[in-house]
N, C-alpha and C. Protein backbone atom coordinates (compact mmCIF):
# COMPACT_ATOMS: atom_id res chain seq x y z
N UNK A 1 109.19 87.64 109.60
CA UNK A 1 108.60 86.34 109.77
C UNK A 1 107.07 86.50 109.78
N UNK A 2 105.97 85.47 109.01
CA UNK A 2 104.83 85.53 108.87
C UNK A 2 104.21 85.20 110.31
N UNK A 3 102.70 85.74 110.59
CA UNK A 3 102.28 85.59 112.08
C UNK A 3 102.14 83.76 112.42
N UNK A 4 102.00 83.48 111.27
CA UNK A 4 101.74 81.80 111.74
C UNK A 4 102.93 81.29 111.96
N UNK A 5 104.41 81.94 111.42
CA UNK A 5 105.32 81.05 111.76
C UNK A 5 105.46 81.60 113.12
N UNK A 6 105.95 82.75 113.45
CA UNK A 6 105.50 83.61 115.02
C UNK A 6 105.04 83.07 116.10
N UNK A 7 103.47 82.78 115.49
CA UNK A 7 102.79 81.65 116.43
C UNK A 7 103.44 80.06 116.50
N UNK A 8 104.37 79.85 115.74
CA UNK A 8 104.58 78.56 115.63
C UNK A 8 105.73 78.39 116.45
N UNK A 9 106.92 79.72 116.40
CA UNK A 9 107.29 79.67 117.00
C UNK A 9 107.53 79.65 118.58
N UNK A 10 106.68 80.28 118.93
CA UNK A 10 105.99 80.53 120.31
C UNK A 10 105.91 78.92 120.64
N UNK A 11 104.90 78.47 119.78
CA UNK A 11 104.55 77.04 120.55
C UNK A 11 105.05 75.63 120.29
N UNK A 12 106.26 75.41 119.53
CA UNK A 12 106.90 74.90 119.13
C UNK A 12 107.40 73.93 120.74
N UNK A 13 107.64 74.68 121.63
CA UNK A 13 108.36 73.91 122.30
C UNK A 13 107.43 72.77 123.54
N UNK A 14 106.37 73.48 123.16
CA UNK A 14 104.56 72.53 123.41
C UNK A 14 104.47 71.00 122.73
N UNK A 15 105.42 71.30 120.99
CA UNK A 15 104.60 70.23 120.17
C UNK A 15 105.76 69.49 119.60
N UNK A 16 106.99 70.00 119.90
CA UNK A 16 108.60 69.54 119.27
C UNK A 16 108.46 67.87 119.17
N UNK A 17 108.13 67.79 120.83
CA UNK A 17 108.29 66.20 120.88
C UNK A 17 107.52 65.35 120.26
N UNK A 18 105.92 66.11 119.82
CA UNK A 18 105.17 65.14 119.29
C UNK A 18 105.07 65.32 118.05
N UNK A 19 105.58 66.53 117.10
CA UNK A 19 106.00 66.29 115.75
C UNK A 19 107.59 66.45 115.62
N UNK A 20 108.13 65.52 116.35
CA UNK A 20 109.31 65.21 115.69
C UNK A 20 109.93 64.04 115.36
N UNK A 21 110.54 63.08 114.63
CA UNK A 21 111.21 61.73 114.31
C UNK A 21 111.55 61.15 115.73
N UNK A 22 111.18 59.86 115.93
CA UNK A 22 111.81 59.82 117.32
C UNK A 22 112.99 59.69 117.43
N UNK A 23 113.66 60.03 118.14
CA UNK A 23 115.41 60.06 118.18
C UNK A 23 115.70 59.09 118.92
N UNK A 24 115.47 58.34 119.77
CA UNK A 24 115.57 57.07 120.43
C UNK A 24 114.03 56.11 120.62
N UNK A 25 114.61 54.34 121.10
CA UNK A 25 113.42 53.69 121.18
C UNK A 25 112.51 54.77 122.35
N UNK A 26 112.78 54.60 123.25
CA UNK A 26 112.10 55.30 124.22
C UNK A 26 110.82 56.21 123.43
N UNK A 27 111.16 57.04 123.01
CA UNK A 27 111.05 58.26 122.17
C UNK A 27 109.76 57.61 120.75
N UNK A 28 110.65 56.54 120.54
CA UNK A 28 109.72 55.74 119.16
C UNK A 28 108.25 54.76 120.60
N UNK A 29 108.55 54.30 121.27
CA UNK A 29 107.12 53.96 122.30
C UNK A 29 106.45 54.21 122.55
N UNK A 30 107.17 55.72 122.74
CA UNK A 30 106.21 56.91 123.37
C UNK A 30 104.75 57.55 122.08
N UNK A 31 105.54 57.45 121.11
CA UNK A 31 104.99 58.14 119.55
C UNK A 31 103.68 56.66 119.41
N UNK A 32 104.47 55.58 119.57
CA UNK A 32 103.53 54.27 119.16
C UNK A 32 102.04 54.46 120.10
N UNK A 33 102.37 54.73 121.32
CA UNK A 33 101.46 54.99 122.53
C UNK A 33 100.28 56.41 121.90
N UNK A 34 101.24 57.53 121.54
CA UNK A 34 100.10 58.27 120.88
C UNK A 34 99.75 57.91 120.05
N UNK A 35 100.08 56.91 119.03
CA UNK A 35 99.05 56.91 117.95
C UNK A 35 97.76 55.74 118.15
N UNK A 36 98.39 54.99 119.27
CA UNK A 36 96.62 54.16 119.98
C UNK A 36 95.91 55.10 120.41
N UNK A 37 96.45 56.17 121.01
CA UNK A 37 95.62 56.70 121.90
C UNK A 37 94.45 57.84 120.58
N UNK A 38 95.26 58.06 119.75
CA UNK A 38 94.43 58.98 118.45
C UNK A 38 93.98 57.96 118.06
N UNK A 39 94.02 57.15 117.91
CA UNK A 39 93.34 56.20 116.58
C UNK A 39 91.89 55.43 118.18
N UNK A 40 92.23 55.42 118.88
CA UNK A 40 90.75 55.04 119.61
C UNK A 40 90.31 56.68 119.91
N UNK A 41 90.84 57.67 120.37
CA UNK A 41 89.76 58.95 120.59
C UNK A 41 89.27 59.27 119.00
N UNK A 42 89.86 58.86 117.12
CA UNK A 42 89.00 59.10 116.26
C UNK A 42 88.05 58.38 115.89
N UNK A 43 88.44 56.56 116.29
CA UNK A 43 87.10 56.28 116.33
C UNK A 43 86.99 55.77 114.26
N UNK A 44 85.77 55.78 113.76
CA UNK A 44 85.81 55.70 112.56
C UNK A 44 85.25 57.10 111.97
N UNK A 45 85.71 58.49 112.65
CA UNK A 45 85.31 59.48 112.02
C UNK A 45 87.03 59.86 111.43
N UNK A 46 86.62 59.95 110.04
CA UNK A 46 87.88 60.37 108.98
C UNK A 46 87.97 61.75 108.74
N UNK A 47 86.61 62.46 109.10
CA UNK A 47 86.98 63.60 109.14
C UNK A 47 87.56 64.13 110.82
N UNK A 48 88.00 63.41 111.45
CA UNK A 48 88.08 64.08 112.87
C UNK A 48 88.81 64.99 112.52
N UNK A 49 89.18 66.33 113.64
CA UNK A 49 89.94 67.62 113.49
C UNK A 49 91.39 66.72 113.85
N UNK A 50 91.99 65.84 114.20
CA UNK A 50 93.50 64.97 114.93
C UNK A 50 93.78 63.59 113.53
N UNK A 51 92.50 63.82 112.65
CA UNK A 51 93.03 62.38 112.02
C UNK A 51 94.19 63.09 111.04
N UNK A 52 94.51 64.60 110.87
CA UNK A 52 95.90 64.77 110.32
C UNK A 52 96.81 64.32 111.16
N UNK A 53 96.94 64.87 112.72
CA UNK A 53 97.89 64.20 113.23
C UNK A 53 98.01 63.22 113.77
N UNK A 54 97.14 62.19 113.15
CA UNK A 54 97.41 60.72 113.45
C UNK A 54 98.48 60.47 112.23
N UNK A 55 97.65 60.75 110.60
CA UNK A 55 98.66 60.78 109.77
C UNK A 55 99.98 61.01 109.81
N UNK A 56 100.54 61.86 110.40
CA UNK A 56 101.98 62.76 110.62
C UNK A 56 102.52 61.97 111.73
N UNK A 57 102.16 61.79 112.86
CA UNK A 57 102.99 60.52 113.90
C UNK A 57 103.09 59.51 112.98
N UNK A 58 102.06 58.66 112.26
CA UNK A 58 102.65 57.66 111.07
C UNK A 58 103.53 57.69 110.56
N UNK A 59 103.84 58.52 110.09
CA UNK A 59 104.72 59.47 109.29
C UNK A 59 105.92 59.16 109.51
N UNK A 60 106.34 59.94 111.16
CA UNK A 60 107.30 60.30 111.54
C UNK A 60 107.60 59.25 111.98
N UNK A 61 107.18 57.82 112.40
CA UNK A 61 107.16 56.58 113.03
C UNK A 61 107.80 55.98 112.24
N UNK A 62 107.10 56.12 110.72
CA UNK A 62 108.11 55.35 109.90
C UNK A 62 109.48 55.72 109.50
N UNK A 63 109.39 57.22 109.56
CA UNK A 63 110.54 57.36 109.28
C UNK A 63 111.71 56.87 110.18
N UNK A 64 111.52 56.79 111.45
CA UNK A 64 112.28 56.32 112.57
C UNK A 64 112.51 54.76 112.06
N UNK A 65 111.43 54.59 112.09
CA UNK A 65 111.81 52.88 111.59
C UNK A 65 112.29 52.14 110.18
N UNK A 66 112.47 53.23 109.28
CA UNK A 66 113.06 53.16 108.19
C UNK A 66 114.56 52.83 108.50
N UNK A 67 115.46 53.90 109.46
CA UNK A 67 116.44 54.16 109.99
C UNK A 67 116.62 52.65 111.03
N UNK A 68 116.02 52.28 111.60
CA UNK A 68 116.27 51.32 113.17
C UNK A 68 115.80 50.22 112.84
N UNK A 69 114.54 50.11 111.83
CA UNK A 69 114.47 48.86 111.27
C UNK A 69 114.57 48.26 110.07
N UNK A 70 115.84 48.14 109.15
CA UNK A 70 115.37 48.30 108.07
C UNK A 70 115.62 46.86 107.66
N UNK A 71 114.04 46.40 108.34
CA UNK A 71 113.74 45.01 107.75
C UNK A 71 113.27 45.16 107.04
N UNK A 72 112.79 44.24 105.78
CA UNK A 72 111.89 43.85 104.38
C UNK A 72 110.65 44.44 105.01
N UNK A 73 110.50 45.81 103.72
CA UNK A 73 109.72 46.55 104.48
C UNK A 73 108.06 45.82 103.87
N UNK A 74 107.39 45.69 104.82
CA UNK A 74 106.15 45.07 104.49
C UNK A 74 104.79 46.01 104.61
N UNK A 75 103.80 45.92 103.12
CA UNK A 75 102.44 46.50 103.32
C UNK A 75 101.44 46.22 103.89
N UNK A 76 101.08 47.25 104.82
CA UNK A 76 99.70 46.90 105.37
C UNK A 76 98.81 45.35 105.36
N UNK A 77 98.98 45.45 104.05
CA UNK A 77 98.30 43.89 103.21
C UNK A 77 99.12 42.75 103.85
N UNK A 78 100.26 42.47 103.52
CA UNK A 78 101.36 41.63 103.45
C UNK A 78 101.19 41.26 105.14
N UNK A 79 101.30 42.21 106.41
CA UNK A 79 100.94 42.15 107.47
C UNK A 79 99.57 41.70 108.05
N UNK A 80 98.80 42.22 107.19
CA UNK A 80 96.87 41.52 107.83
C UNK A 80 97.37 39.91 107.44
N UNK A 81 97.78 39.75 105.60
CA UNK A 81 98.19 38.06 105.88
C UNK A 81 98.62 36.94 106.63
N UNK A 82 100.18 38.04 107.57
CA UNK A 82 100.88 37.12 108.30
C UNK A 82 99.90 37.10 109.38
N UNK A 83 99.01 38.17 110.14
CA UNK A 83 98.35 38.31 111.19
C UNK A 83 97.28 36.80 111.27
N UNK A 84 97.15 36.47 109.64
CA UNK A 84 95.85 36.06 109.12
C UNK A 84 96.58 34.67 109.71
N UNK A 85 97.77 34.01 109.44
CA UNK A 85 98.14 33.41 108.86
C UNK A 85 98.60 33.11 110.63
N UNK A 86 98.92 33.34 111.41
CA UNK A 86 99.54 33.11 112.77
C UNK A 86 98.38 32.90 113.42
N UNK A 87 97.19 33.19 113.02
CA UNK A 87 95.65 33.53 113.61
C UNK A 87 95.05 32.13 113.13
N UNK A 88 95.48 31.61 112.15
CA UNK A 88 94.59 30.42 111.10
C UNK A 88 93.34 31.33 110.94
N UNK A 89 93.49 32.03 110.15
CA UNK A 89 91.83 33.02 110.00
C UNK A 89 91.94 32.91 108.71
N UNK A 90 90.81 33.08 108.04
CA UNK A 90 90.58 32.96 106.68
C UNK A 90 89.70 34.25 106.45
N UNK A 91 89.43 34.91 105.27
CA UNK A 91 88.92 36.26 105.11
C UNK A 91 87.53 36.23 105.54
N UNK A 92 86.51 35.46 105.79
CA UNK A 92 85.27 35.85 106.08
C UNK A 92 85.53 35.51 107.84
N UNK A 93 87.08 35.63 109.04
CA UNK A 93 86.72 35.32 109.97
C UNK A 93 87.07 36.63 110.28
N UNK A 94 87.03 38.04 109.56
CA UNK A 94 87.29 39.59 109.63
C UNK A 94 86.39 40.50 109.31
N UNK A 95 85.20 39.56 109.94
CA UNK A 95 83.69 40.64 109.55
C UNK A 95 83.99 42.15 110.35
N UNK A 96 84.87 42.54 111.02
CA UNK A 96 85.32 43.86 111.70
C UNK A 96 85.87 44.69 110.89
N UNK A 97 86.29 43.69 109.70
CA UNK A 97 86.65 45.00 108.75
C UNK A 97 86.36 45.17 107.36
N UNK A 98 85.03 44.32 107.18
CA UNK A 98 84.39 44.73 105.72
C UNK A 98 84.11 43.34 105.87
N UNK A 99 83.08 42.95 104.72
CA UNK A 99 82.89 41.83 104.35
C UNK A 99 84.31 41.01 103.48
N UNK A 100 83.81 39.98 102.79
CA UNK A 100 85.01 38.70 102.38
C UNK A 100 85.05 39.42 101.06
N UNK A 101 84.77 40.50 100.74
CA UNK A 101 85.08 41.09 99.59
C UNK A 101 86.32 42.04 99.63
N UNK A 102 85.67 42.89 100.79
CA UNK A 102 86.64 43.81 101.39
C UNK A 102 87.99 43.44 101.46
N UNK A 103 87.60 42.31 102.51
CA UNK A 103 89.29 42.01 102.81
C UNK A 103 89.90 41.43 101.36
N UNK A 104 89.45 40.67 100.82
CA UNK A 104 90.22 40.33 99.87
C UNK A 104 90.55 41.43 99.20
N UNK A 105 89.68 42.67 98.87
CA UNK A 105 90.38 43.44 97.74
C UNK A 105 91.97 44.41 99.00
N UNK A 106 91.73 44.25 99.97
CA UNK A 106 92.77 45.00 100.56
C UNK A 106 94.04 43.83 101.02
N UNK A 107 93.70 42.95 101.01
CA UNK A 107 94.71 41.60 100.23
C UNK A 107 94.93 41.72 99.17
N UNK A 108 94.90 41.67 98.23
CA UNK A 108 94.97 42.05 96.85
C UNK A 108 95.89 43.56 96.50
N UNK A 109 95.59 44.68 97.37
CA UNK A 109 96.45 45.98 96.99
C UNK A 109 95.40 46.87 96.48
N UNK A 110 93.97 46.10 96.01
CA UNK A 110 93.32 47.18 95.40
C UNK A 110 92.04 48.25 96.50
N UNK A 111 92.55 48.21 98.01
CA UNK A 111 92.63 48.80 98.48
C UNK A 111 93.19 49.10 99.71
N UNK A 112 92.89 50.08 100.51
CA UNK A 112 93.64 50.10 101.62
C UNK A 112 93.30 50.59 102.77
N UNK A 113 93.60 49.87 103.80
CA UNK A 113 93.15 49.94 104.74
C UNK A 113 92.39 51.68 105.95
N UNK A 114 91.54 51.60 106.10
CA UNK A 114 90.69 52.99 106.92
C UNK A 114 91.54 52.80 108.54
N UNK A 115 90.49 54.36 108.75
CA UNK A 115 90.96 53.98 110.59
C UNK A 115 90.26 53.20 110.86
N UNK A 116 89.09 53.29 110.78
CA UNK A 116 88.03 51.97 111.49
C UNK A 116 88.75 50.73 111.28
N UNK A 117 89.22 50.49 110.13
CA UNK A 117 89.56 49.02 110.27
C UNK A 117 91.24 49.11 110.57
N UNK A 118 91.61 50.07 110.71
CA UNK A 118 92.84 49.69 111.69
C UNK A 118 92.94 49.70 112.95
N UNK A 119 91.74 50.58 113.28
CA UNK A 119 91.78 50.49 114.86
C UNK A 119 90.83 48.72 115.37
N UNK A 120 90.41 48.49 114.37
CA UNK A 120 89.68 47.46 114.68
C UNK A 120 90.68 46.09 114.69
N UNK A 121 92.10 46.55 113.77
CA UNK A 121 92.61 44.87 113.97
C UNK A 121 93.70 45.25 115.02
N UNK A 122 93.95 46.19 115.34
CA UNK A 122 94.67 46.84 116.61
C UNK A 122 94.20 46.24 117.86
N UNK A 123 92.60 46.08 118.02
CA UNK A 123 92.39 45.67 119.31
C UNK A 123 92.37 44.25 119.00
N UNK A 124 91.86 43.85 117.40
CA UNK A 124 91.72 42.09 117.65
C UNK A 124 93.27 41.53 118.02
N UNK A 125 94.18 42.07 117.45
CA UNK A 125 95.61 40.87 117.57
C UNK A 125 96.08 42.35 118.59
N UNK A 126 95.60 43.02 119.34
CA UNK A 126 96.47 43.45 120.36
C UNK A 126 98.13 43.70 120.10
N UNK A 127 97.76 44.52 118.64
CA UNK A 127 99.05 45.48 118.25
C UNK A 127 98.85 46.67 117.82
N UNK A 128 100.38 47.92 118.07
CA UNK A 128 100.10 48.68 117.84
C UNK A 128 99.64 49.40 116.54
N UNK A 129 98.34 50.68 116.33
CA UNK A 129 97.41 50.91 114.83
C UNK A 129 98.86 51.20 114.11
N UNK A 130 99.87 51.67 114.74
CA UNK A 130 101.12 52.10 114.02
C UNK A 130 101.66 51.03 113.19
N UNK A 131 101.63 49.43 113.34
CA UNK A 131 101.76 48.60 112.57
C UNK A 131 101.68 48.62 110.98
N UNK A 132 100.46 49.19 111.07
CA UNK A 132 99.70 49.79 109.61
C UNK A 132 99.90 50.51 108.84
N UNK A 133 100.32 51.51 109.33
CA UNK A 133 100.72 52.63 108.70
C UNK A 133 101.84 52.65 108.03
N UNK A 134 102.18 53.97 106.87
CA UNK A 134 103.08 53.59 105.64
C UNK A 134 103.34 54.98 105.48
N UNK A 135 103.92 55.43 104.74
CA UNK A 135 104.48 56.89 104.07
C UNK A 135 103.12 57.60 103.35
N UNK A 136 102.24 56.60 102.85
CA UNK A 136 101.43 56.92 102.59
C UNK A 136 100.00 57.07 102.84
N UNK A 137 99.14 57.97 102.53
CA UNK A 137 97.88 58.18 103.91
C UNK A 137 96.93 56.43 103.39
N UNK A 138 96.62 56.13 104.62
CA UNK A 138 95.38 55.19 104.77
C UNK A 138 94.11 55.72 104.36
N UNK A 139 93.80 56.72 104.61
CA UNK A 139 92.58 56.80 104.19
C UNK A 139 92.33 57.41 103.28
């Protein structure tokens, strides 16, 4: 066995719970809870040394919820709308996350959403940044 798996093995039983699928809700709360807690200690730095494992709890979040929820699965986009849309907000009332250009092009699909601006509509509608997240990286 190579020394990194060695080492991995060693510490595996340190990190099991926080890189693994959650196996129950409990388990999926707990994962939702770390990823507020990473997504406010990164802040809008994309290079932080944790914004991989913010990525990877995403990850593993969805995959749980692929399995437990498999409602009409909705994009990032599709979600700022309904947010928009329960809010009566119109795109220039989201100066927190780009100008009325911005949002529209990430309405649109032709882009997609950062941490900054997920942690930013996380605190405006007081849901979890995990909302956001997809199989695929945000930033």
């Amino acid at each position: 066995m190579t020394k990194i798996l060695q080492d991995a093995s060693r510490q595996w039983a340190n990190f099991s719970v926080l890189l693994s699928v959650p196996q129950n809700e409990q388990a999926y709360q707990q994962q939702s809870a770390w990823i507020d807690e990473l997504v406010d200690e990164i802040g809008e730095d994309t290079n932080h040394p944790l914004a991989e494992l913010l990525n990877t709890l995403g990850t593993l979040l969805h995959a749980y919820e692929l399995e437990h929820y498999p409602e009409p699965q909705a994009e990032p986009a599709d979600i700022l709308r309904l947010l928009m849309s329960e809010h009566d907000l119109k795109q220039s009332d989201l100066p927190e996350i780009g100008s009325q250009g911005v949002v529209s092009e990430i309405l649109n699909g032709k882009r997609q959403l950062n941490i900054r601006q997920i942690q930013r509509l996380s605190k405006k509608f007081h849901i979890s940044a995990a909302t956001f997240f997809t199989l695929r990286s945000c930033w």
